[in-house]
C-alpha atoms as a PDB file:
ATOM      1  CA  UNK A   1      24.199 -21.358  59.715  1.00  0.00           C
ATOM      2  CA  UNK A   2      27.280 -20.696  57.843  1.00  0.00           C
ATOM      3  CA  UNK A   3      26.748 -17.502  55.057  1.00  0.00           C
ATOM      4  CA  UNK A   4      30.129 -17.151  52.279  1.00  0.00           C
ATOM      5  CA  UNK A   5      29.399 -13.677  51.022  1.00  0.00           C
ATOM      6  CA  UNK A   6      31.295 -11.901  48.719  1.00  0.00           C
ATOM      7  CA  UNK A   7      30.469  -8.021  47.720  1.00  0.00           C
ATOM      8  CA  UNK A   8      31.895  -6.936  44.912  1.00  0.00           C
ATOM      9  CA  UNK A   9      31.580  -3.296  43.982  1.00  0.00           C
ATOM     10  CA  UNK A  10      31.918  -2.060  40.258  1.00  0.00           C
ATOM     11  CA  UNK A  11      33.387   0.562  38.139  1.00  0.00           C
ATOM     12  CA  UNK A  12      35.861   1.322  40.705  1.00  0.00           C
ATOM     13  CA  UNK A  13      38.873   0.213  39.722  1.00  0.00           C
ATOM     14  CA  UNK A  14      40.787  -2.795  40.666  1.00  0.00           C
ATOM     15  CA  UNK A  15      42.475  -2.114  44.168  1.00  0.00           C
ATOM     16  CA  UNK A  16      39.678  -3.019  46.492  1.00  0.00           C
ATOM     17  CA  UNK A  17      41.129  -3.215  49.748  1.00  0.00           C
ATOM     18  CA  UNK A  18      40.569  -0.330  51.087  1.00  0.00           C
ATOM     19  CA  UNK A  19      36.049  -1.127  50.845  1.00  0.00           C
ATOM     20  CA  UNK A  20      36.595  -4.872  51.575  1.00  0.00           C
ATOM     21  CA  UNK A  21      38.389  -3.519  55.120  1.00  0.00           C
ATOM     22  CA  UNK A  22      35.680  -1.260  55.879  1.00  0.00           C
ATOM     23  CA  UNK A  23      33.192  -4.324  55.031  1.00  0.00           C
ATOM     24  CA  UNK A  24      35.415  -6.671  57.214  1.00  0.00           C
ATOM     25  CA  UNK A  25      35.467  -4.344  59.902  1.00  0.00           C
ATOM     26  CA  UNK A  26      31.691  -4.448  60.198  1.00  0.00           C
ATOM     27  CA  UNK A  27      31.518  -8.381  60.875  1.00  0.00           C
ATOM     28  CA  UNK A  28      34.556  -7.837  62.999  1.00  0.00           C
ATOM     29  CA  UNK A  29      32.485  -5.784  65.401  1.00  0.00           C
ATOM     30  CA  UNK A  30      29.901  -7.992  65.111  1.00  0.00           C
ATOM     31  CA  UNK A  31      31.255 -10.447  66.924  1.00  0.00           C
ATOM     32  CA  UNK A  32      30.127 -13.117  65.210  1.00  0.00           C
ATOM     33  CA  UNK A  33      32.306 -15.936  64.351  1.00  0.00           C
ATOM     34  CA  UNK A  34      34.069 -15.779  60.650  1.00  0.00           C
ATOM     35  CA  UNK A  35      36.703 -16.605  58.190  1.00  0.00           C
ATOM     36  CA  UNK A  36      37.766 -13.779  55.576  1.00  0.00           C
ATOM     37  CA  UNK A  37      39.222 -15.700  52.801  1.00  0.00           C
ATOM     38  CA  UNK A  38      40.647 -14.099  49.448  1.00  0.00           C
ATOM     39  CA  UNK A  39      37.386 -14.771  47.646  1.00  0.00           C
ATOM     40  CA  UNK A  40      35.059 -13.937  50.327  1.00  0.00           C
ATOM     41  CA  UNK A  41      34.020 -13.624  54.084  1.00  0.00           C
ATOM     42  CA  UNK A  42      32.396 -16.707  55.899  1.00  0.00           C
ATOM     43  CA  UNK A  43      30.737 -15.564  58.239  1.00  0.00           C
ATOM     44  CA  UNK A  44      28.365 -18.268  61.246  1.00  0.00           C
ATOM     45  CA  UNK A  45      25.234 -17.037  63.002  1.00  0.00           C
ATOM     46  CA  UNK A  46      21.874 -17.325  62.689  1.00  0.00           C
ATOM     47  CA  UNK A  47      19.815 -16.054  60.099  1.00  0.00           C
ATOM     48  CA  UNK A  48      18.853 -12.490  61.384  1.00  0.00           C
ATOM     49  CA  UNK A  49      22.643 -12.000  62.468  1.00  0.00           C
ATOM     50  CA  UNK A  50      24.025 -12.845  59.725  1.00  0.00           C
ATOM     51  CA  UNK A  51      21.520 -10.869  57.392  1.00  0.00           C
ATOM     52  CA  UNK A  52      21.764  -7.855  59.337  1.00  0.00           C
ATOM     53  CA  UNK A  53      25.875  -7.944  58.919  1.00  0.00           C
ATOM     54  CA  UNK A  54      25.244  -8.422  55.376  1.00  0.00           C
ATOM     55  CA  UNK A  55      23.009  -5.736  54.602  1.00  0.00           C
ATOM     56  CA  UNK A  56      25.575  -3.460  56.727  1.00  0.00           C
ATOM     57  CA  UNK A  57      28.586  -4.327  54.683  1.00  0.00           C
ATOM     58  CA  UNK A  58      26.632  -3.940  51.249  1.00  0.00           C
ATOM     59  CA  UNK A  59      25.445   0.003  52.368  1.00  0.00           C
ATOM     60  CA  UNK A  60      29.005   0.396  53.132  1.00  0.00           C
ATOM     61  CA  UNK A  61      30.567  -0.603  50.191  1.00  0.00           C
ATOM     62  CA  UNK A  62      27.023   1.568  48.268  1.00  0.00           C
ATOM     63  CA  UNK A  63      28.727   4.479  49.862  1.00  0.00           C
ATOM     64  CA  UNK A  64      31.783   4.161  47.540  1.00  0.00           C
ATOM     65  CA  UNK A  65      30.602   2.628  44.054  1.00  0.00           C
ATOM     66  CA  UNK A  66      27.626   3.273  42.087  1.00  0.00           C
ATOM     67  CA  UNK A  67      26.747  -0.433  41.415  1.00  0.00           C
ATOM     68  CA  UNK A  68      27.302  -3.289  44.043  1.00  0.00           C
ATOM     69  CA  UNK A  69      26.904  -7.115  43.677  1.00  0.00           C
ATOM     70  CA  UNK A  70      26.729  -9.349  46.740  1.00  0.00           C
ATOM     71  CA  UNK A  71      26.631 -12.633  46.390  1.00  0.00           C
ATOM     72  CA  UNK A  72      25.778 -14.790  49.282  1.00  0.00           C
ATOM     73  CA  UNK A  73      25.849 -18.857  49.385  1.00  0.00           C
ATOM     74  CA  UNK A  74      23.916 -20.458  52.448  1.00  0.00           C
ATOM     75  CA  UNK A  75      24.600 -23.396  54.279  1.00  0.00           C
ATOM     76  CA  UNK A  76      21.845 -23.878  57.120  1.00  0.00           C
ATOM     77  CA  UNK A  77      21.992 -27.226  58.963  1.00  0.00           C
ATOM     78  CA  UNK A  78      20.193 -27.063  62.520  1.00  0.00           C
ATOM     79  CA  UNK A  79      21.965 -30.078  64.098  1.00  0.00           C
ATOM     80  CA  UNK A  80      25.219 -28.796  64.209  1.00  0.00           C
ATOM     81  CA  UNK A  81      26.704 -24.964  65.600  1.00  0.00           C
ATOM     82  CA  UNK A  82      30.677 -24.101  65.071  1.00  0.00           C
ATOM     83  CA  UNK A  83      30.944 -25.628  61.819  1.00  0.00           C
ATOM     84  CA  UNK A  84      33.005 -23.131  60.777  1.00  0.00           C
ATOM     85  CA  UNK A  85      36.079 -24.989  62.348  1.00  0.00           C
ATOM     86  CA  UNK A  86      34.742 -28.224  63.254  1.00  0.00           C
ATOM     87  CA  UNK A  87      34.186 -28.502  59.048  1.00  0.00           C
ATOM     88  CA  UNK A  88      37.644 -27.970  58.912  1.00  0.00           C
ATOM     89  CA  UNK A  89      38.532 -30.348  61.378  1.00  0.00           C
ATOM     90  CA  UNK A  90      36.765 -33.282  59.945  1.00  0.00           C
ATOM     91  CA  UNK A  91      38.614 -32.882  56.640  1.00  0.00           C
ATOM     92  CA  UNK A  92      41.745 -32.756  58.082  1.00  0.00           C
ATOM     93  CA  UNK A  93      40.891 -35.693  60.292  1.00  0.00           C
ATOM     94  CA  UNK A  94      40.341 -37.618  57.217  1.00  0.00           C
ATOM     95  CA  UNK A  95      43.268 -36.820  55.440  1.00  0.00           C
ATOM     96  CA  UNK A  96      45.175 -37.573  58.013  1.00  0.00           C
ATOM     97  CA  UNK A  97      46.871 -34.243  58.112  1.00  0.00           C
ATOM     98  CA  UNK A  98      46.859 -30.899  58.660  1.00  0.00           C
ATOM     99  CA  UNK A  99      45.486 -28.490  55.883  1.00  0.00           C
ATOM    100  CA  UNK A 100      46.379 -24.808  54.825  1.00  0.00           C
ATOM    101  CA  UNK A 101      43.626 -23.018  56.728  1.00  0.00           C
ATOM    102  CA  UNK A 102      46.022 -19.600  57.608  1.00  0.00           C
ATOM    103  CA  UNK A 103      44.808 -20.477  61.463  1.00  0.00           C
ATOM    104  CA  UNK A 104      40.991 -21.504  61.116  1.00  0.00           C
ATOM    105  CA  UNK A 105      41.657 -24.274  62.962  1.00  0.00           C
END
């Protein structure tokens, strides 16, 4: 399963960095495969995992802003595991080129 979540905390301000690194460094020690991008984190595991991570990062980012939206998209295909490359890879394949991934692939 591949999860793109994005938590956004509001009313506190506009430099964010400093949450979204202590919300990346939770799926970092996860150890669970993922891609932080500058809109969001994708993040591949299985459902509980990747739930779990989520819920984590959310109470972190709680800890420093009153209100908290998290978004998360699903993409759940059972046939397939490491999509979070291999997608990649198949796009690039049929372009015929090499994308701008910043090293997913």
């Amino acid at each position: 399963m591949l999860a793109q979540v994005t938590i956004t905390p509001v009313g506190t301000g506009e430099e964010l960095k400093e949450m979204i690194a202590k919300a990346v460094a939770i799926v970092e020690r996860s150890e669970l495969d993922y891609q932080l991008t500058s809109m969001g984190t994708i993040i591949e595991g299985d459902w509980d995992e990747i739930m779990v991570i989520v819920k984590k990062c959310h109470d972190e980012i709680r800890n420093f802003a009153e209100r908290v939206v998290t978004n998360i998209v699903i993409d759940d295909r059972k046939d397939l595991q490491n999509r979070l490359r291999n997608n990649v890879l198949e796009v690039e394949y049929a372009l015929g080129k090499d994308l701008k991934t910043d090293g997913l692939t």
